[in-house]
Protein backbone atom coordinates (compact mmCIF):
# COMPACT_ATOMS: atom_id res chain seq x y z
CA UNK A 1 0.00 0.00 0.00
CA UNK A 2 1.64 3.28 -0.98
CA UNK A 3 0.74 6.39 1.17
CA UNK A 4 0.98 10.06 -0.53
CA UNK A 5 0.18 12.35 2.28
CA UNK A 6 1.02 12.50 6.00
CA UNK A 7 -1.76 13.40 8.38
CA UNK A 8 0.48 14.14 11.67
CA UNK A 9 3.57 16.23 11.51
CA UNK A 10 5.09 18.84 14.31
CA UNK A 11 6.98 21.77 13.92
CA UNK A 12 9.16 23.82 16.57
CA UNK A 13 5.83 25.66 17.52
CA UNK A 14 4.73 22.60 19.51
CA UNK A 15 7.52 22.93 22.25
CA UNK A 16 9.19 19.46 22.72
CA UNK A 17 9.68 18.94 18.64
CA UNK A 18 13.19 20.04 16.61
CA UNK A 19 11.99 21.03 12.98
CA UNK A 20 10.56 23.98 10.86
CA UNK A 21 7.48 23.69 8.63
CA UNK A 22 10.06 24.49 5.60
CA UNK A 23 12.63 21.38 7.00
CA UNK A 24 9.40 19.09 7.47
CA UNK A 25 8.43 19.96 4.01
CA UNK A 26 12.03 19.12 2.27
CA UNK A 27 11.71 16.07 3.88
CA UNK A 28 8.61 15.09 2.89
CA UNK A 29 9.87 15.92 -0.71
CA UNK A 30 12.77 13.64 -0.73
CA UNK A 31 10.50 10.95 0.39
CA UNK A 32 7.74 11.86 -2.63
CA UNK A 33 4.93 12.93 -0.40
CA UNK A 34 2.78 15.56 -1.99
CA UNK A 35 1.42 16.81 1.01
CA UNK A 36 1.91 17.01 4.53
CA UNK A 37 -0.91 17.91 7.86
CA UNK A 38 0.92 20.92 10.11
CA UNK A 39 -0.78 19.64 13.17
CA UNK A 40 1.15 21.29 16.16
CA UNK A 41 -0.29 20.65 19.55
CA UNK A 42 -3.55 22.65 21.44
CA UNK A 43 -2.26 25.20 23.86
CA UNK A 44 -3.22 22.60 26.79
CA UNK A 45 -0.24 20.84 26.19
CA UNK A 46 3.31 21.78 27.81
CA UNK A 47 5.27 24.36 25.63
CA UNK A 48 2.61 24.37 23.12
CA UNK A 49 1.75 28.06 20.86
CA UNK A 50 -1.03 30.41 22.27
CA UNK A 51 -4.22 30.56 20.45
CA UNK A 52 -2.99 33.26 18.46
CA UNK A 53 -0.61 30.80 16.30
CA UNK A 54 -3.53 28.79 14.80
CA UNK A 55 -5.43 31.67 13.89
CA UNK A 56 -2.22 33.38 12.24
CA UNK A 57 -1.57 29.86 10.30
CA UNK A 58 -2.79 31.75 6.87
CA UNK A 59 0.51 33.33 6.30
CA UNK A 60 2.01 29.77 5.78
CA UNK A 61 2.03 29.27 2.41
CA UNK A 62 -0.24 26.34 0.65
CA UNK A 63 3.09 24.87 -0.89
CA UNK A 64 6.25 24.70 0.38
CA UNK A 65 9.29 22.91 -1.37
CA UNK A 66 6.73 21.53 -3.79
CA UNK A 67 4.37 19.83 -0.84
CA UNK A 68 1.41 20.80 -0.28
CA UNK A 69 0.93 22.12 3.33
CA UNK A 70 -2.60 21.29 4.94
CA UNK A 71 -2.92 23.74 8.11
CA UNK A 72 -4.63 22.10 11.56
CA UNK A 73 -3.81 21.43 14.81
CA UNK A 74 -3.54 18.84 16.82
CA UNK A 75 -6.22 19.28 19.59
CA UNK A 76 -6.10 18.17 23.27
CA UNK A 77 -9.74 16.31 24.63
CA UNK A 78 -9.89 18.07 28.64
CA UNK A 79 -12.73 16.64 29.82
CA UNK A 80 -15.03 13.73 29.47
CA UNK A 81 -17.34 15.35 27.26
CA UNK A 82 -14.70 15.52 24.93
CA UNK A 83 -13.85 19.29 24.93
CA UNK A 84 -11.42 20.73 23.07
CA UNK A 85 -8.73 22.94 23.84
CA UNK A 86 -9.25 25.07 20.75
CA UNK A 87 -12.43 27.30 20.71
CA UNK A 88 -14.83 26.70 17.54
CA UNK A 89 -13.97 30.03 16.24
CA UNK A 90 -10.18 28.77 15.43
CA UNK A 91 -11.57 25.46 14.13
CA UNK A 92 -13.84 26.70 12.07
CA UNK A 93 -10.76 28.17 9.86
CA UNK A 94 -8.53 25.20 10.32
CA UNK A 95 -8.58 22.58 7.29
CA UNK A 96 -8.00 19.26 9.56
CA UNK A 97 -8.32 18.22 13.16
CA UNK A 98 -6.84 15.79 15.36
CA UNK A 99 -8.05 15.15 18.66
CA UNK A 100 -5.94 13.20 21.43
CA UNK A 101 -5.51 12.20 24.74
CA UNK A 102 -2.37 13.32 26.36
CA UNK A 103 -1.13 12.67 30.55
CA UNK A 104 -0.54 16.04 30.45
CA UNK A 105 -4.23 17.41 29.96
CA UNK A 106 -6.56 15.12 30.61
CA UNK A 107 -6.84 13.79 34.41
CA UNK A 108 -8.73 10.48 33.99
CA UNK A 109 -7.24 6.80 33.46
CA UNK A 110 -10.01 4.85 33.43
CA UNK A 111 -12.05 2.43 30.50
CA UNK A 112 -15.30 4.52 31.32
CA UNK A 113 -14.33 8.31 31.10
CA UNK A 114 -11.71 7.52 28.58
CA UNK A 115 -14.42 6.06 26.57
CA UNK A 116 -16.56 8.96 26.70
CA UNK A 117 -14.22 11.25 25.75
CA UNK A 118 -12.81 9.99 22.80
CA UNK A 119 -17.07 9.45 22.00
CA UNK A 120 -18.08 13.22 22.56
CA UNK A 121 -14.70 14.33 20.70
CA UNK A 122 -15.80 12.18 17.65
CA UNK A 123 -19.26 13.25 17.95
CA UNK A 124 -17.40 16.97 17.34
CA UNK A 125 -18.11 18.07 13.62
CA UNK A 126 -14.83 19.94 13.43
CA UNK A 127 -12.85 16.84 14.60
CA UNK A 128 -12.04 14.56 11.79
CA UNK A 129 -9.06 12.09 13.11
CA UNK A 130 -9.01 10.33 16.66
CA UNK A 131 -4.96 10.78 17.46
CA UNK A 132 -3.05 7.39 19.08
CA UNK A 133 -6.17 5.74 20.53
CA UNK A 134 -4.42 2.90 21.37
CA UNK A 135 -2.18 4.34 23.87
CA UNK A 136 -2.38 2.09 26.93
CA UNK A 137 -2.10 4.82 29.20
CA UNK A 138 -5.67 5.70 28.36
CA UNK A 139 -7.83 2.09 27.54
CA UNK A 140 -10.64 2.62 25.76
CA UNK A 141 -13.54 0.41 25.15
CA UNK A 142 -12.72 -0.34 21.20
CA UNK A 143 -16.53 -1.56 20.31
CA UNK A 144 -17.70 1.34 21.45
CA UNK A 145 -15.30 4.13 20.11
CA UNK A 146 -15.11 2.61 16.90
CA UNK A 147 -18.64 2.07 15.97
CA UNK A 148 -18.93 5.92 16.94
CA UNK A 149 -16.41 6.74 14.74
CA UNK A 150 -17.72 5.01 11.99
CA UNK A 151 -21.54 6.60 12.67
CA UNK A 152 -19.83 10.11 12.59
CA UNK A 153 -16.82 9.45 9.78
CA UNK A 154 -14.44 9.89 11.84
CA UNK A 155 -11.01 8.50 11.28
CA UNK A 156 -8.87 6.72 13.98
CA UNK A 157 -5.15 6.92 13.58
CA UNK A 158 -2.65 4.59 13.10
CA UNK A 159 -0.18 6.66 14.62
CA UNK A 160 3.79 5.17 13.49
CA UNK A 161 4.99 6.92 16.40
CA UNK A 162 3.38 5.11 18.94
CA UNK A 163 5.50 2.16 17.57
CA UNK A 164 8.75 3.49 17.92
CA UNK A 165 9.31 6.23 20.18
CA UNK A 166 5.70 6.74 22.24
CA UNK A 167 3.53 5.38 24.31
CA UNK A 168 5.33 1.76 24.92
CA UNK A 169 2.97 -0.57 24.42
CA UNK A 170 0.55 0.37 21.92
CA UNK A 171 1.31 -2.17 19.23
CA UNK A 172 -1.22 -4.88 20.95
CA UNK A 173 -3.90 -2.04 21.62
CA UNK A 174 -3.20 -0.82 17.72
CA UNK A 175 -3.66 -4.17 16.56
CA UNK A 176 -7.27 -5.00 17.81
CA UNK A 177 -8.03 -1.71 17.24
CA UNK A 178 -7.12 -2.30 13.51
CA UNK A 179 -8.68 -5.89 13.55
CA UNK A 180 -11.58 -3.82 14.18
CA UNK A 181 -11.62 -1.15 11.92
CA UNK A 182 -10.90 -3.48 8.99
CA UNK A 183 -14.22 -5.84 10.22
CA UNK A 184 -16.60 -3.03 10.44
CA UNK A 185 -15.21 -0.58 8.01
CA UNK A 186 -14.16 1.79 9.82
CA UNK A 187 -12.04 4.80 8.06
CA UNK A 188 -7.85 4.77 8.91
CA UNK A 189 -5.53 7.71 8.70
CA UNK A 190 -2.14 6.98 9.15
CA UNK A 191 0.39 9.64 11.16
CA UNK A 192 3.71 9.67 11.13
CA UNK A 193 3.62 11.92 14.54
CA UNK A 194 7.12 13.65 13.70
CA UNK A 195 8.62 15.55 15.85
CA UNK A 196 12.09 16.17 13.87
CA UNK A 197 12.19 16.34 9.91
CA UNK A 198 13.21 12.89 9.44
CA UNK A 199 10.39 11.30 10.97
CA UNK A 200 8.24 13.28 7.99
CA UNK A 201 6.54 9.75 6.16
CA UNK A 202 7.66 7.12 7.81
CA UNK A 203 4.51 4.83 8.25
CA UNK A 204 6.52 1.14 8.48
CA UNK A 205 5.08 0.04 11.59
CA UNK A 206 1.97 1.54 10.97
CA UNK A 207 1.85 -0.07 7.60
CA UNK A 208 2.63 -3.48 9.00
CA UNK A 209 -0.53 -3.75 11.52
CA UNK A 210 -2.87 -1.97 8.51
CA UNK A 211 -1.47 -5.26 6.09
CA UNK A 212 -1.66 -7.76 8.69
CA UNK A 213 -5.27 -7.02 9.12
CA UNK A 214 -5.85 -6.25 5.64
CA UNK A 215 -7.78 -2.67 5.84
CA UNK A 216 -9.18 -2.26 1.99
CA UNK A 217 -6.89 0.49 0.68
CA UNK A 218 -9.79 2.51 0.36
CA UNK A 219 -10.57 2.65 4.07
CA UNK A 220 -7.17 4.83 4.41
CA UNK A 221 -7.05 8.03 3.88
CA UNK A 222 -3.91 8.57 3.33
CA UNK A 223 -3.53 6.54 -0.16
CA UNK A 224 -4.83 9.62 -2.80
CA UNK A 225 -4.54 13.47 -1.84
CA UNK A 226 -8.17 13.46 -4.14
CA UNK A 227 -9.79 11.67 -1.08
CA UNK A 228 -8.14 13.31 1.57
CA UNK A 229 -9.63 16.53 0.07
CA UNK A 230 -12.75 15.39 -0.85
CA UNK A 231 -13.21 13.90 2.70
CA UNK A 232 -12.27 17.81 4.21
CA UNK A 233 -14.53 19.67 1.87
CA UNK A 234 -17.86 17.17 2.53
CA UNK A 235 -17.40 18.41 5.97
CA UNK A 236 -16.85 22.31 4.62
CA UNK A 237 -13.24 22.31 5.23
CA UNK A 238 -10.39 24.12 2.86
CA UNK A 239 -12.03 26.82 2.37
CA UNK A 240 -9.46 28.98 0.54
């Protein structure tokens, strides 16, 4: 399965990650992406940018080294009803969404108010990707998330990172999560989750658990920039 587009990048802005849009974006070119997600983390999070960055994000230019740059944010979920720390007025200009759980901002560890808030986030009309649900830190009730998700068209990440550098001990969570998807067609976006430039694409380990289960190519969003766009602007995204 060949994947064109990355859906979860980071740039300097987001506090604990080493690269500039412009590096991300070289990388990505060497490595034949045509587009890359600048999803930097919500304010919530440690180090994070203020408010202010994501509503200045239309001075980034739409192509950068030849990739196309997608603007978004990588939202945190603070509460159980799934609320976000980015106010609808910001997302309402932002072309994608993620929304995660992170230790950092969000208090609860538990099946039942993890559940719900991954529920109320997808239930969200702004939110169109569930970040690294299968981070054991936060277990989930997988029947119940996922059905959601598929109700509202929501896509849960595959998230490479969580393979290789974050949150040890995802790959069994990943994998049923996956198993999942794939049996009752549930959409998948795959992230890379960079935090330095040469993490831009790299979607091995991701790739492995999407094969193993055998997820129809067209259940991922990441295989044709033509349905990643089309997906955005059936829920009135990329606007400009």
């Amino acid at each position: 399965m060949k994947l064109v587009l990355d859906t979860h990048t980071h740039t300097i802005a987001s506090g604990h990650a080493y690269s500039t849009i412009i590096e991300n974006a070289r990388e990505a070119s060497k490595k034949g992406l045509k587009l890359i997600c600048m999803t930097d983390h919500g304010p919530c999070m440690f180090g994070a940018p203020h408010l202010y960055y994501f509503g200045n994000l239309k001075v980034v230019p739409s192509i950068i080294e030849g990739v196309e740059i997608i603007k978004g944010v990588e939202a945190n979920i603070i509460d159980t009803n799934g609320k976000l720390d980015i106010p609808d007025r910001i997302l309402d200009d932002l072309d994608i969404v993620i929304a995660s759980l992170h230790e950092a901002c969000f208090e609860y560890r538990d099946i039942g108010s993890n559940t719900k808030a991954l529920i109320n986030a997808i239930k969200n009309p702004y939110v169109d990707i569930i970040g690294h649900s299968g981070n054991p830190l936060f277990p989930i009730d997988i029947d119940e998330v996922l059905l959601a998700a598929k109700e509202y068209d929501t896509h849960i990440e595959i998230n490479n990172s969580s393979f290789i550098v974050s949150r040890v001990g995802s790959c069994e969570n990943c994998l049923k999560i996956a198993q999942k998807a794939a049996k009752i067609g549930v959409r998948i976006s795959v992230g890379s989750d960079a935090h330095i430039a040469f993490d831009i694409g790299r979607f091995d380990k991701a790739l492995e658990i999407i094969e193993k289960v055998r997820i129809n190519e067209d259940m991922v969003l990441n295989t044709s920039v033509d349905k990643f766009k089309k997906y955005l602007k059936g829920k009135g995204k990329l606007k400009g």
